[in-house]
C-alpha atoms as a PDB file:
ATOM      1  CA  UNK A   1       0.000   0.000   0.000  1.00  0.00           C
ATOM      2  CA  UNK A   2       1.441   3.533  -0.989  1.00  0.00           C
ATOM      3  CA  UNK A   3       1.829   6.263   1.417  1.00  0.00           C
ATOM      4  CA  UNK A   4      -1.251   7.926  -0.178  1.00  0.00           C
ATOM      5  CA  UNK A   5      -3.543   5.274  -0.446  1.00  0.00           C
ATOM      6  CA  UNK A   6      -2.682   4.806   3.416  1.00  0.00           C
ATOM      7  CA  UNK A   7      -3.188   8.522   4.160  1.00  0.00           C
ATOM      8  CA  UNK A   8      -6.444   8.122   2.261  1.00  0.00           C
ATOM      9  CA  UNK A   9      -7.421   5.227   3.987  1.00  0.00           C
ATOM     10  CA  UNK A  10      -6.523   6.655   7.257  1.00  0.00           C
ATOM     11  CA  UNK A  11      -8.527   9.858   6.595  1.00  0.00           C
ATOM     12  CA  UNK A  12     -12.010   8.042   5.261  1.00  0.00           C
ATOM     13  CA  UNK A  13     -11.597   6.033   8.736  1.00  0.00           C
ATOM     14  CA  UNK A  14     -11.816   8.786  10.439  1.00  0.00           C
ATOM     15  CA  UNK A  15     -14.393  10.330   8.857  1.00  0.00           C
ATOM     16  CA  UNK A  16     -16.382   7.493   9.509  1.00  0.00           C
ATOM     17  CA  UNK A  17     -15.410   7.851  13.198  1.00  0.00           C
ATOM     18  CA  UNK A  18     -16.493  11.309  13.544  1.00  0.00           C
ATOM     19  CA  UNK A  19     -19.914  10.835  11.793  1.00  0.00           C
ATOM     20  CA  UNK A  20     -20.453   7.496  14.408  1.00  0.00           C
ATOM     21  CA  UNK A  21     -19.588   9.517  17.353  1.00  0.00           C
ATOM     22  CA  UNK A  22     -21.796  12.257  16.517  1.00  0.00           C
ATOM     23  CA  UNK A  23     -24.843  10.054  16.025  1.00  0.00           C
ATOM     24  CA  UNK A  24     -24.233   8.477  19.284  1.00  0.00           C
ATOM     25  CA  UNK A  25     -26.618   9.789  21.851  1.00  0.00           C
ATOM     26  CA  UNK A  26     -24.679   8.447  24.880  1.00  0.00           C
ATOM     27  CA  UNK A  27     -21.892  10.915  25.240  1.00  0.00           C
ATOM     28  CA  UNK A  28     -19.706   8.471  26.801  1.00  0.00           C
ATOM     29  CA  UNK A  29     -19.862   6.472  23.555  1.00  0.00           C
ATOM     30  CA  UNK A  30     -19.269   9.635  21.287  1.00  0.00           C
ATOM     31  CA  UNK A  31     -15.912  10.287  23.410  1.00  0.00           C
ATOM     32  CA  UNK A  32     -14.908   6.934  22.901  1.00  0.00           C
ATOM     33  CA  UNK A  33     -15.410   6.863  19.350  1.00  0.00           C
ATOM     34  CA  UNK A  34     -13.515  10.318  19.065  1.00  0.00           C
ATOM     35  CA  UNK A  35     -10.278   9.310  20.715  1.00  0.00           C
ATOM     36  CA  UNK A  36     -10.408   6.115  19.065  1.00  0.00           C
ATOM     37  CA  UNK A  37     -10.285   7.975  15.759  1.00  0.00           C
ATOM     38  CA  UNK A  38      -6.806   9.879  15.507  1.00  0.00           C
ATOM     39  CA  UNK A  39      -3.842   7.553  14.675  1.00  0.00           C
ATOM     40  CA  UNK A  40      -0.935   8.815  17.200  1.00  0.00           C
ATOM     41  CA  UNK A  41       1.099  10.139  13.813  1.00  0.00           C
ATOM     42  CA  UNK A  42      -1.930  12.565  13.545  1.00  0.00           C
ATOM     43  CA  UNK A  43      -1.468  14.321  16.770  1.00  0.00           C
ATOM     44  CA  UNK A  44       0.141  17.776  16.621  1.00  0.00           C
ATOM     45  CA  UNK A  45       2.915  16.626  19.431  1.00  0.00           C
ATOM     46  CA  UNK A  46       5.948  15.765  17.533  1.00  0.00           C
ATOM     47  CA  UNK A  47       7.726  13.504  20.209  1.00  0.00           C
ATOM     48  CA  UNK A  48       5.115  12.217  22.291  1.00  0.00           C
ATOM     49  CA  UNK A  49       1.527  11.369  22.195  1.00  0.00           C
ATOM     50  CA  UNK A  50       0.124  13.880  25.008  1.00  0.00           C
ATOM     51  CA  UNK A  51      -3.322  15.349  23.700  1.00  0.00           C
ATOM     52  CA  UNK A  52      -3.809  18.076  25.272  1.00  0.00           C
ATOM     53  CA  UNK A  53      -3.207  22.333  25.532  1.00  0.00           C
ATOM     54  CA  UNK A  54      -0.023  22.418  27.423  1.00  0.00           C
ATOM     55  CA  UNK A  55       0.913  24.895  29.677  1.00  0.00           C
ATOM     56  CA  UNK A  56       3.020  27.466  27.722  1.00  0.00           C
ATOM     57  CA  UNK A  57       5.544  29.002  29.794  1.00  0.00           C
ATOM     58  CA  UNK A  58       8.293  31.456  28.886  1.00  0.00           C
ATOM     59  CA  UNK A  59      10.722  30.294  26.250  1.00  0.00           C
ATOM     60  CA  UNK A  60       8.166  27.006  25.718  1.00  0.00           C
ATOM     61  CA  UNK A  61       8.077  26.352  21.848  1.00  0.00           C
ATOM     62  CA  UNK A  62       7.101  22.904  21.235  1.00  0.00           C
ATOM     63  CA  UNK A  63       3.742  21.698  22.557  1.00  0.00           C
ATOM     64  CA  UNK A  64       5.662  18.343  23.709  1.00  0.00           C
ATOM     65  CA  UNK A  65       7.405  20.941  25.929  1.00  0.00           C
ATOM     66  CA  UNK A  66       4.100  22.333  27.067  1.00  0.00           C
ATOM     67  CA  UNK A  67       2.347  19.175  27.416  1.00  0.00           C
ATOM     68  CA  UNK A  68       4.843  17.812  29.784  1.00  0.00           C
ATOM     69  CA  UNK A  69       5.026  21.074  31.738  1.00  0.00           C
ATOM     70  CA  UNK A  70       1.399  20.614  32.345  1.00  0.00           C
ATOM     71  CA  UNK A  71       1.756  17.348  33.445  1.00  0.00           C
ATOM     72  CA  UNK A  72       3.876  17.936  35.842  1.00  0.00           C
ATOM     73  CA  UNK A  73       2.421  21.118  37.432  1.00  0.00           C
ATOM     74  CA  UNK A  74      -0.543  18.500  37.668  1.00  0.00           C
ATOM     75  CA  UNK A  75       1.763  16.263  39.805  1.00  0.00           C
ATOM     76  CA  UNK A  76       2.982  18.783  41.791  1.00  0.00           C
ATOM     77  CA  UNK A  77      -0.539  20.255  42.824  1.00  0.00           C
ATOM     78  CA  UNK A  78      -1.508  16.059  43.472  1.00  0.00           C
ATOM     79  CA  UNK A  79       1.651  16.135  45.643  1.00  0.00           C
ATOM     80  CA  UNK A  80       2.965  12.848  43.611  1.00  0.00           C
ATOM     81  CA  UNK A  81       5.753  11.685  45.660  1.00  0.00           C
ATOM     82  CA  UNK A  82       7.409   8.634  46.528  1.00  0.00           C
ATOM     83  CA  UNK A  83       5.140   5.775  48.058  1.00  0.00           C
ATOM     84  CA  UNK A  84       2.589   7.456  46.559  1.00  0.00           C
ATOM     85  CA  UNK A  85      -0.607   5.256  45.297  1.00  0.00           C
ATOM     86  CA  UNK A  86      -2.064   6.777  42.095  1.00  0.00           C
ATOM     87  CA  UNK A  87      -5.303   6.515  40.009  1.00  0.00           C
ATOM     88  CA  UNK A  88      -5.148   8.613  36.747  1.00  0.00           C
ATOM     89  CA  UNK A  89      -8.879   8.838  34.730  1.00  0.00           C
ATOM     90  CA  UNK A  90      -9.135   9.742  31.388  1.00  0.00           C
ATOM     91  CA  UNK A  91      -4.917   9.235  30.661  1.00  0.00           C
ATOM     92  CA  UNK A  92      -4.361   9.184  27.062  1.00  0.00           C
ATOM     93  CA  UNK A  93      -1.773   7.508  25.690  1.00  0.00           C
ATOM     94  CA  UNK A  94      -0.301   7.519  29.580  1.00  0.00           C
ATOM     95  CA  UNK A  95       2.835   9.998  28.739  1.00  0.00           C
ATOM     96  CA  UNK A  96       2.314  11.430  31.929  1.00  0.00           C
ATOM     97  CA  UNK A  97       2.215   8.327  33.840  1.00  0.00           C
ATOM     98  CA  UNK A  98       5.587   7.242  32.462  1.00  0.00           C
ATOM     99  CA  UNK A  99       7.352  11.057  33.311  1.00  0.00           C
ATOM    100  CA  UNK A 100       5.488  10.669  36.657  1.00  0.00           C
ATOM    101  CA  UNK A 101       7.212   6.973  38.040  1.00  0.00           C
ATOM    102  CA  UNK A 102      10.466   8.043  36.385  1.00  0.00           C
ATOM    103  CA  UNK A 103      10.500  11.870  38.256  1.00  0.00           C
ATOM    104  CA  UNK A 104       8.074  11.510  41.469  1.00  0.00           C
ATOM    105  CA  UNK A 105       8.839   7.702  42.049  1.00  0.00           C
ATOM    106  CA  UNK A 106       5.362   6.463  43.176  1.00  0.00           C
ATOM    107  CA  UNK A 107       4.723   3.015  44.255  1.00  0.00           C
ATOM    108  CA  UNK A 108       2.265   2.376  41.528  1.00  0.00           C
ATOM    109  CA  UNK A 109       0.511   4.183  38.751  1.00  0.00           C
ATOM    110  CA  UNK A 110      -3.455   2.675  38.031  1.00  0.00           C
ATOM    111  CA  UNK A 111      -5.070   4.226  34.633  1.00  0.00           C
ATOM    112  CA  UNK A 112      -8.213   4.098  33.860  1.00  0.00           C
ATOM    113  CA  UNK A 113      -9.522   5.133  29.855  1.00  0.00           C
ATOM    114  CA  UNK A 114     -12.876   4.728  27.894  1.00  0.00           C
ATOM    115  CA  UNK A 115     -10.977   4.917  24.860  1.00  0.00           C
ATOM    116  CA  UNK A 116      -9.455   1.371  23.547  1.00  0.00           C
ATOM    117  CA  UNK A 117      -6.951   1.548  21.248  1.00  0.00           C
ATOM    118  CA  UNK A 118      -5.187   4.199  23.779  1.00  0.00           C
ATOM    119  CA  UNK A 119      -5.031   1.573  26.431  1.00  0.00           C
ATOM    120  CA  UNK A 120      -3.900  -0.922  24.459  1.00  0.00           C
ATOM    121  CA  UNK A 121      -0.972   1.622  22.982  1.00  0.00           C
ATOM    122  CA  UNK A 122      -0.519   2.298  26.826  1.00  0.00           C
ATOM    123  CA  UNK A 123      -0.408  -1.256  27.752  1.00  0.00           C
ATOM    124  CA  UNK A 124       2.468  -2.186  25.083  1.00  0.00           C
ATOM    125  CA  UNK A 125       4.671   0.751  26.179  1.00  0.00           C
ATOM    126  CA  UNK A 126       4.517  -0.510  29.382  1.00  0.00           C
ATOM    127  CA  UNK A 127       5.966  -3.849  28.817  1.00  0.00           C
ATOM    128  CA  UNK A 128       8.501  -2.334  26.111  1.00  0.00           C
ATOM    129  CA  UNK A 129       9.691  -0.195  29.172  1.00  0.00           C
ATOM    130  CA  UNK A 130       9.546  -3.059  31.729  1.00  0.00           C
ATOM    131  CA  UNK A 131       7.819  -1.061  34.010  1.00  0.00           C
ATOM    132  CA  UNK A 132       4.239  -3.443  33.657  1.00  0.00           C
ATOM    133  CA  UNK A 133       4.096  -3.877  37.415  1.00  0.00           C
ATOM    134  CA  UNK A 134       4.437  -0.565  38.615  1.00  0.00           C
ATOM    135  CA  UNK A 135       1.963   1.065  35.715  1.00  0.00           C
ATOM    136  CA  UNK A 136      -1.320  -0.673  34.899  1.00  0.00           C
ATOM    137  CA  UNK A 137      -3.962   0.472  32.316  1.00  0.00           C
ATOM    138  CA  UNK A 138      -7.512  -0.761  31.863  1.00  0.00           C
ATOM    139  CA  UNK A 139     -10.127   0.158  30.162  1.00  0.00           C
ATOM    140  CA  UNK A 140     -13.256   1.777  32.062  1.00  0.00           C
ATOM    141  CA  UNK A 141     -15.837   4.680  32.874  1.00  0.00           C
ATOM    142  CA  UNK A 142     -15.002   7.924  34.983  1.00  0.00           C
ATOM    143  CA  UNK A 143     -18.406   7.860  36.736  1.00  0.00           C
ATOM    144  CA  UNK A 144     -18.385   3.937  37.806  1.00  0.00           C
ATOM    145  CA  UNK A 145     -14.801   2.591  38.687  1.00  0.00           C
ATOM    146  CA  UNK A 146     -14.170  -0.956  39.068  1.00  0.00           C
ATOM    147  CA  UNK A 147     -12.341  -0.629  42.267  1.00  0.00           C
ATOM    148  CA  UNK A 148     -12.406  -0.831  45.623  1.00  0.00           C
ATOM    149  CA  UNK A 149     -12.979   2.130  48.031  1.00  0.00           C
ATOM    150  CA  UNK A 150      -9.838   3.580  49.872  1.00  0.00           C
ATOM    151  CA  UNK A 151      -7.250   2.499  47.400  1.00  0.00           C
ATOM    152  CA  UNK A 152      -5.350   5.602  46.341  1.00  0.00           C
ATOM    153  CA  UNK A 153      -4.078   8.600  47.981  1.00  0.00           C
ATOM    154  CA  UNK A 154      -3.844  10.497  44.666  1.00  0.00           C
ATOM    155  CA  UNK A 155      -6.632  10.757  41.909  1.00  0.00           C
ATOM    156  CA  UNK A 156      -5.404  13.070  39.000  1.00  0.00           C
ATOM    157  CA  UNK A 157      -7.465  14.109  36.108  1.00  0.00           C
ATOM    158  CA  UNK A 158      -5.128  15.495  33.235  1.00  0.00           C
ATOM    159  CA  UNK A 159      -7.711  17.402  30.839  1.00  0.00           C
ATOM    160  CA  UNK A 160     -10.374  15.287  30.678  1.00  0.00           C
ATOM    161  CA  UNK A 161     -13.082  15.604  33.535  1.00  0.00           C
ATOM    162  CA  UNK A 162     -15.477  17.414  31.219  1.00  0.00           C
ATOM    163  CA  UNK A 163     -15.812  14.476  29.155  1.00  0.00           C
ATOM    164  CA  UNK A 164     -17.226  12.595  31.936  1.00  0.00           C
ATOM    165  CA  UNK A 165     -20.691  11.887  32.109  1.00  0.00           C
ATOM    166  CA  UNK A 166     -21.763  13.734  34.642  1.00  0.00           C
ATOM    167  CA  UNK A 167     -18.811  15.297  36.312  1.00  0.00           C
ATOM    168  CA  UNK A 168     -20.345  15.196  39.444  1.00  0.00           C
ATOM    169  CA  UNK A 169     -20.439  11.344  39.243  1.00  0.00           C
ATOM    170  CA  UNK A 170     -16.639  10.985  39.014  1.00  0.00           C
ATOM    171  CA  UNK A 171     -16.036  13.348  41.718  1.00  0.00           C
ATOM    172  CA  UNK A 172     -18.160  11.732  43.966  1.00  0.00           C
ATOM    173  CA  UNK A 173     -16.187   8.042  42.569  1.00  0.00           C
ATOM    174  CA  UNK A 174     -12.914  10.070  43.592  1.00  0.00           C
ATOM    175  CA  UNK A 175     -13.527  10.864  46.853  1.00  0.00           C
ATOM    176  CA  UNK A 176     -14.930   6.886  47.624  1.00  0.00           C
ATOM    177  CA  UNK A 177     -11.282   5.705  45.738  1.00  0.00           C
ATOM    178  CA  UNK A 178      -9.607   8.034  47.598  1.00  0.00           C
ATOM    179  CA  UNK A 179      -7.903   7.361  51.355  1.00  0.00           C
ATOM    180  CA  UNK A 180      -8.392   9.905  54.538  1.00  0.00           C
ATOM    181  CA  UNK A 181      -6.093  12.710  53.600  1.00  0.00           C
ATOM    182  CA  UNK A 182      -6.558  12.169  49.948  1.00  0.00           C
ATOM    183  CA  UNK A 183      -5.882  14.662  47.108  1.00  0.00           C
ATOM    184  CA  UNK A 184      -8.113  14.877  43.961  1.00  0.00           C
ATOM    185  CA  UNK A 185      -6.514  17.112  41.291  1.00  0.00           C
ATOM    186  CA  UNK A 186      -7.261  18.033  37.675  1.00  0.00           C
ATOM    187  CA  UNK A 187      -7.014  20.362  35.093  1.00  0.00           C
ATOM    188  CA  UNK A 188      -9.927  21.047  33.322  1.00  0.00           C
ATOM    189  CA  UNK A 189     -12.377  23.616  31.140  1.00  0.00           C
ATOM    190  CA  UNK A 190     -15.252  25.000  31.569  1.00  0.00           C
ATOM    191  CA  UNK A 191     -17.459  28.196  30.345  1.00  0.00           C
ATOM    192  CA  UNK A 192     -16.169  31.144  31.666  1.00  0.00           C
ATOM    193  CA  UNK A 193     -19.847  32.328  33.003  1.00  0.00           C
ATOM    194  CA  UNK A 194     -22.749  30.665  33.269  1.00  0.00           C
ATOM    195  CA  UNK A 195     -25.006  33.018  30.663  1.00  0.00           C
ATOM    196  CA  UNK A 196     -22.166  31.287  27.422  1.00  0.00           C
ATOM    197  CA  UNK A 197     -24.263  28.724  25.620  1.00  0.00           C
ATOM    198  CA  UNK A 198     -22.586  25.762  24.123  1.00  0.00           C
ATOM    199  CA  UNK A 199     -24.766  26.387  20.972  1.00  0.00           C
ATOM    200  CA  UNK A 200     -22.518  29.504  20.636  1.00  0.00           C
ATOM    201  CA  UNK A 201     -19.151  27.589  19.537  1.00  0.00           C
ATOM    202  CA  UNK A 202     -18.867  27.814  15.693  1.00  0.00           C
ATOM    203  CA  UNK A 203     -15.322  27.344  15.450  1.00  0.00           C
ATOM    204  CA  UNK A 204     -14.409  23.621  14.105  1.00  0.00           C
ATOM    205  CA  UNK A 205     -11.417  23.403  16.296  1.00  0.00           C
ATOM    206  CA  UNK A 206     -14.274  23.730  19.179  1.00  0.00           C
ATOM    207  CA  UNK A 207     -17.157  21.366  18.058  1.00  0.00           C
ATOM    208  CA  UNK A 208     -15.883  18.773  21.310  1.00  0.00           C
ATOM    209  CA  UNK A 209     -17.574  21.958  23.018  1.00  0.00           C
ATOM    210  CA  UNK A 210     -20.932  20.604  21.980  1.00  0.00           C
ATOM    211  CA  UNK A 211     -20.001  17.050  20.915  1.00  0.00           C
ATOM    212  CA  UNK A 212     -18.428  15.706  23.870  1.00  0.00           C
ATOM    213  CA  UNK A 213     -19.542  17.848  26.967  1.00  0.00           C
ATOM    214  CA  UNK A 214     -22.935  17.195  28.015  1.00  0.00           C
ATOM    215  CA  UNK A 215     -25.133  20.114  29.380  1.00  0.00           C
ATOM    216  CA  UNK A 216     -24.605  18.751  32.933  1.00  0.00           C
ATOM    217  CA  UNK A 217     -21.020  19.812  33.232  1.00  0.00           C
ATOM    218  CA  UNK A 218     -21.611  22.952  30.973  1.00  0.00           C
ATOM    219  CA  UNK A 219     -21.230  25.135  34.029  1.00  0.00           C
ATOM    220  CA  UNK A 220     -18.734  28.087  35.628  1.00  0.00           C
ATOM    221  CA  UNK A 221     -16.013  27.690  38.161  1.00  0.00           C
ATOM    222  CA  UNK A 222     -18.663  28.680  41.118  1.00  0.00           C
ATOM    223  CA  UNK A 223     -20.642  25.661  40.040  1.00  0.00           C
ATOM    224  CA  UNK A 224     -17.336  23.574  40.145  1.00  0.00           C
ATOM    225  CA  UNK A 225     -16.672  24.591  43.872  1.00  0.00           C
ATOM    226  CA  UNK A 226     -19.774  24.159  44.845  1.00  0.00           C
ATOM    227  CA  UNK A 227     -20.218  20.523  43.771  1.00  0.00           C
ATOM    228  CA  UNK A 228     -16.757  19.751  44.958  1.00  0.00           C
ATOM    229  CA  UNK A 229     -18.064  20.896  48.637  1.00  0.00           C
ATOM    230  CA  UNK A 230     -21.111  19.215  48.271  1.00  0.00           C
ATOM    231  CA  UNK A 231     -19.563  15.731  47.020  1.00  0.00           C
ATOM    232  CA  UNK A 232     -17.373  15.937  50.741  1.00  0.00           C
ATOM    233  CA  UNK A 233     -14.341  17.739  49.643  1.00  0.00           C
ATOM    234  CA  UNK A 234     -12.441  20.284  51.539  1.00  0.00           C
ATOM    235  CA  UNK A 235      -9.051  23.153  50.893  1.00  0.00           C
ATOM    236  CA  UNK A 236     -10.720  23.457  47.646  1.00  0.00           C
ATOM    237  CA  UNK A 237      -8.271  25.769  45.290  1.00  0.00           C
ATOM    238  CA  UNK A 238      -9.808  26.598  41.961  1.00  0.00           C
ATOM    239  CA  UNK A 239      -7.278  28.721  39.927  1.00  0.00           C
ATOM    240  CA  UNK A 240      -7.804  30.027  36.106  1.00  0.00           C
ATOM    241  CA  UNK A 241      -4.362  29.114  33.877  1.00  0.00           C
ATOM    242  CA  UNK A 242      -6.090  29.827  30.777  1.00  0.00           C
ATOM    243  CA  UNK A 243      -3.594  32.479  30.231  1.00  0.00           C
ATOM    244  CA  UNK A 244      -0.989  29.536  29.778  1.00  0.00           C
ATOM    245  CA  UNK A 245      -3.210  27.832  28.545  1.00  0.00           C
ATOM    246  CA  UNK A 246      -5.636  28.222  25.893  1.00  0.00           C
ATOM    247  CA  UNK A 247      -4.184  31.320  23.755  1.00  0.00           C
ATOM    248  CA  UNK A 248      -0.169  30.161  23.627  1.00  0.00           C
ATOM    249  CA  UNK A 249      -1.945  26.770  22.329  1.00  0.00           C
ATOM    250  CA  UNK A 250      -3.775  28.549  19.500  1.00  0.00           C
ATOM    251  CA  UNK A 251      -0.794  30.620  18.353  1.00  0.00           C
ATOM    252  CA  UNK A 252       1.422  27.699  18.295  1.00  0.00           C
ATOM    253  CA  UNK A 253      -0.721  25.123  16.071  1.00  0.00           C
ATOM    254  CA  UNK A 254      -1.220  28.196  13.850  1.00  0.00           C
ATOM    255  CA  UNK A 255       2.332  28.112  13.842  1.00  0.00           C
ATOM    256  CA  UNK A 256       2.504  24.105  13.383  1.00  0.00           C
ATOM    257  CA  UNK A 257       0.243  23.965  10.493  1.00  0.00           C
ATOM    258  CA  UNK A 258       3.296  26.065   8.486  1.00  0.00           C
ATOM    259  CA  UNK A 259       5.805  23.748   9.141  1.00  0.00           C
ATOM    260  CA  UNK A 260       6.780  21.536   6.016  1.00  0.00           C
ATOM    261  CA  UNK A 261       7.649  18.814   8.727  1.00  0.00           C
ATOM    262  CA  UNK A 262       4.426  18.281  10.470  1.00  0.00           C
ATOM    263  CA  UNK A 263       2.508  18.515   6.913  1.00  0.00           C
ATOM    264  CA  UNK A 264       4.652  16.008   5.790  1.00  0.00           C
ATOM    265  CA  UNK A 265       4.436  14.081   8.924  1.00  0.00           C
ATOM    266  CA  UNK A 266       0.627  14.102   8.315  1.00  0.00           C
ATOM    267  CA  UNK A 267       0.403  13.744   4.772  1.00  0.00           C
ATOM    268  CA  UNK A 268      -0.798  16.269   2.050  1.00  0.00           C
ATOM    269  CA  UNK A 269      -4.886  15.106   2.471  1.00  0.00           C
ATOM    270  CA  UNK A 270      -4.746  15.347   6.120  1.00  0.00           C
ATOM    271  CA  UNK A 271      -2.995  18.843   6.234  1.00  0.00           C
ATOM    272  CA  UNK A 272      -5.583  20.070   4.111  1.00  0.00           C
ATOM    273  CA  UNK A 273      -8.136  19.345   6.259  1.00  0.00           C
ATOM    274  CA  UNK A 274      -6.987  21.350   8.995  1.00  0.00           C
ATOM    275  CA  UNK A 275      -6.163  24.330   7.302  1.00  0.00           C
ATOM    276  CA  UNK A 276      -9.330  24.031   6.129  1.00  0.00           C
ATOM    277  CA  UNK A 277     -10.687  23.694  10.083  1.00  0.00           C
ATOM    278  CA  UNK A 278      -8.522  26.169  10.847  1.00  0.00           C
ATOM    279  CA  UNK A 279      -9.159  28.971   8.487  1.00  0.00           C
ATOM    280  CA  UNK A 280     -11.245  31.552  10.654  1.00  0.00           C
ATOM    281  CA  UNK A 281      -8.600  32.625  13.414  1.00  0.00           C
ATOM    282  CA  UNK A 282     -10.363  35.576  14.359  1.00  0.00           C
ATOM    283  CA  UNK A 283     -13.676  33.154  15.435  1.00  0.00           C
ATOM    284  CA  UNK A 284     -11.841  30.361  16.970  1.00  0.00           C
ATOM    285  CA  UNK A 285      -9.933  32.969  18.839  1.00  0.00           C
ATOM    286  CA  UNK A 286     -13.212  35.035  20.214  1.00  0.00           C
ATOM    287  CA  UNK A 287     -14.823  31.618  21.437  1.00  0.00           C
ATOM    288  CA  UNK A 288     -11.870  30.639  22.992  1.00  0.00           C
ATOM    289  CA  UNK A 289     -12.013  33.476  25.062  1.00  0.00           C
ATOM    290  CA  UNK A 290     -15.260  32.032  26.254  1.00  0.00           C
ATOM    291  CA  UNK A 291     -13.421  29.514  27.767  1.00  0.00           C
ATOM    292  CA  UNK A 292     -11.906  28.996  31.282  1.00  0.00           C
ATOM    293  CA  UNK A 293      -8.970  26.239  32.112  1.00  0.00           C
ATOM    294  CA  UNK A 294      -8.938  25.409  35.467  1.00  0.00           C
ATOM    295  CA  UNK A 295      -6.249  23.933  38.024  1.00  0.00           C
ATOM    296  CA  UNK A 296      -7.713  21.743  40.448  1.00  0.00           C
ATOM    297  CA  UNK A 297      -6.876  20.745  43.560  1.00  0.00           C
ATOM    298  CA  UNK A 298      -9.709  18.766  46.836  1.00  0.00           C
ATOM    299  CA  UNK A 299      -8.883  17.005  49.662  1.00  0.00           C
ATOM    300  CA  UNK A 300     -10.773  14.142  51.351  1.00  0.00           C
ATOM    301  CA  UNK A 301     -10.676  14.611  55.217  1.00  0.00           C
ATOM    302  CA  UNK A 302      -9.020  12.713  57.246  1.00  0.00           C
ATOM    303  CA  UNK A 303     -11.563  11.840  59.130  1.00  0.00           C
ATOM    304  CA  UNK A 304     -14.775  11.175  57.194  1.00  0.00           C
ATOM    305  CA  UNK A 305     -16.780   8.768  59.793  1.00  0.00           C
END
């Protein structure tokens, strides 16, 4: 098979993908569907397979750079240390999970993910690495873990708590996983009001806004705190990066979509397609100033009798 037919036959797959996940009515099935689409060599990291916005600090120019960055301001607002007894929801391709036993050295890493083929990519890394008993990966839902209550002391959430159907249903599963004296922590996006409608995103780069986000976590920072309290959490910190966040992002995959390595990286079909998705800067820009991205950190009492 030729590189083109491949790249053809890569982009009609997902296609397909994208038209199945948007007729699912379940969301959790139209999330699974969507991460199961991209082939790794589509994402716009160039040495890793992190998916998400990275946090852009001074000098930061590669969003492999930024992804990791995020990942471990993550860790360091979970407190990962050593000894340490993880449970990471929603992981990806589990880049973080590697950086986090190699730098933080916890006992053991647990991921959970919806999404198949990530787990399975996950999975194989592990064993290539020889690290298999210190880093599991499984597949299962956010909102009804298949484990037993009191098993971590740290339950991180790197960018993907908004997927999960309802929010409020995972945080309530993290504070049963988690021990006395636990720390939940995520980063995650919301609106950044409660009057900004989901039916308001235009921009294609935005459509997970009202593909993959159901109306019951469509809500502002307030909201956030609240249902933290209410699910049993206390020293509830709440703080907007979006600055780091969301704008650095936009400028750099502008940026990426110029490069004659990532569009050949990606092939000609597939670059055309998001320039194409790409095209109104000004809009995408606007609605991403709807946006908040949030740093999360709870803490399950230590005494909850």
């Amino acid at each position: 098979m030729t590189q083109s037919t491949t790249s053809l036959w890569k982009n009609a797959q997902m296609v397909g993908t994208y038209a199945l996940a948007r007729l699912a009515s379940d969301p959790t099935t139209r999330v699974r569907r969507l991460y199961d689409m991209y082939p790794s060599t589509y994402l716009f990291a160039d040495r890793s397979t992190y998916i998400n916005y990275g946090y852009w600090q001074d000098g930061c120019d590669s969003l492999d750079e930024a992804s990791a960055a995020l990942a471990d301001l993550l860790a360091h607002t979970a407190g990962i240390g050593p000894g340490a007894s993880v449970l990471d929801v929603g992981f990806g391709y589990g880049d973080q999970d590697f950086a986090w036993l190699r730098e933080y050295g916890p006992a053991k890493i647990h991921g959970l993910n919806i999404a198949t083929r990530q787990v399975e990519a996950a999975r194989a890394r592990a064993e290539r690495e020889g690290v298999a008993d210190r880093l599991t990966f499984e597949v299962g839902s956010a909102t009804d873990m298949p484990v037993s209550a009191g098993r971590f002391n740290r339950v991180v959430a790197l960018e993907c708590a908004h997927h999960f159907f309802p929010r409020r249903a995972f945080l309530a599963e993290a504070f049963r996983l988690l021990k006395p004296g636990g720390v939940l922590a995520a980063t995650d996006v919301v609106p950044r009001s409660a009057g900004i409608s989901q039916a308001d995103f235009h921009a294609v780069p935005l459509t997970w806004v009202s593909i993959t986000v159901d109306q019951a976590n469509w809500y502002p920072r307030e909201t956030y705190e609240r249902e933290l309290a209410e699910v049993g959490f206390t020293d509830i910190r709440l703080e907007s990066i979006r600055d780091r966040v969301l704008e650095p992002w936009r400028q750099h995959i502008v940026r990426k979509l110029d490069d004659p390595v990532f569009q050949r990286r990606v092939g000609r079909m597939y670059h055309r397609m998001l320039t194409r998705m790409w095209s109104d800067q000004p809009l995408l820009q606007r609605e991403l100033g709807q946006l908040d991205y949030l740093l999360v950190h709870a803490r399950k009492p230590d005494d909850t009798a």
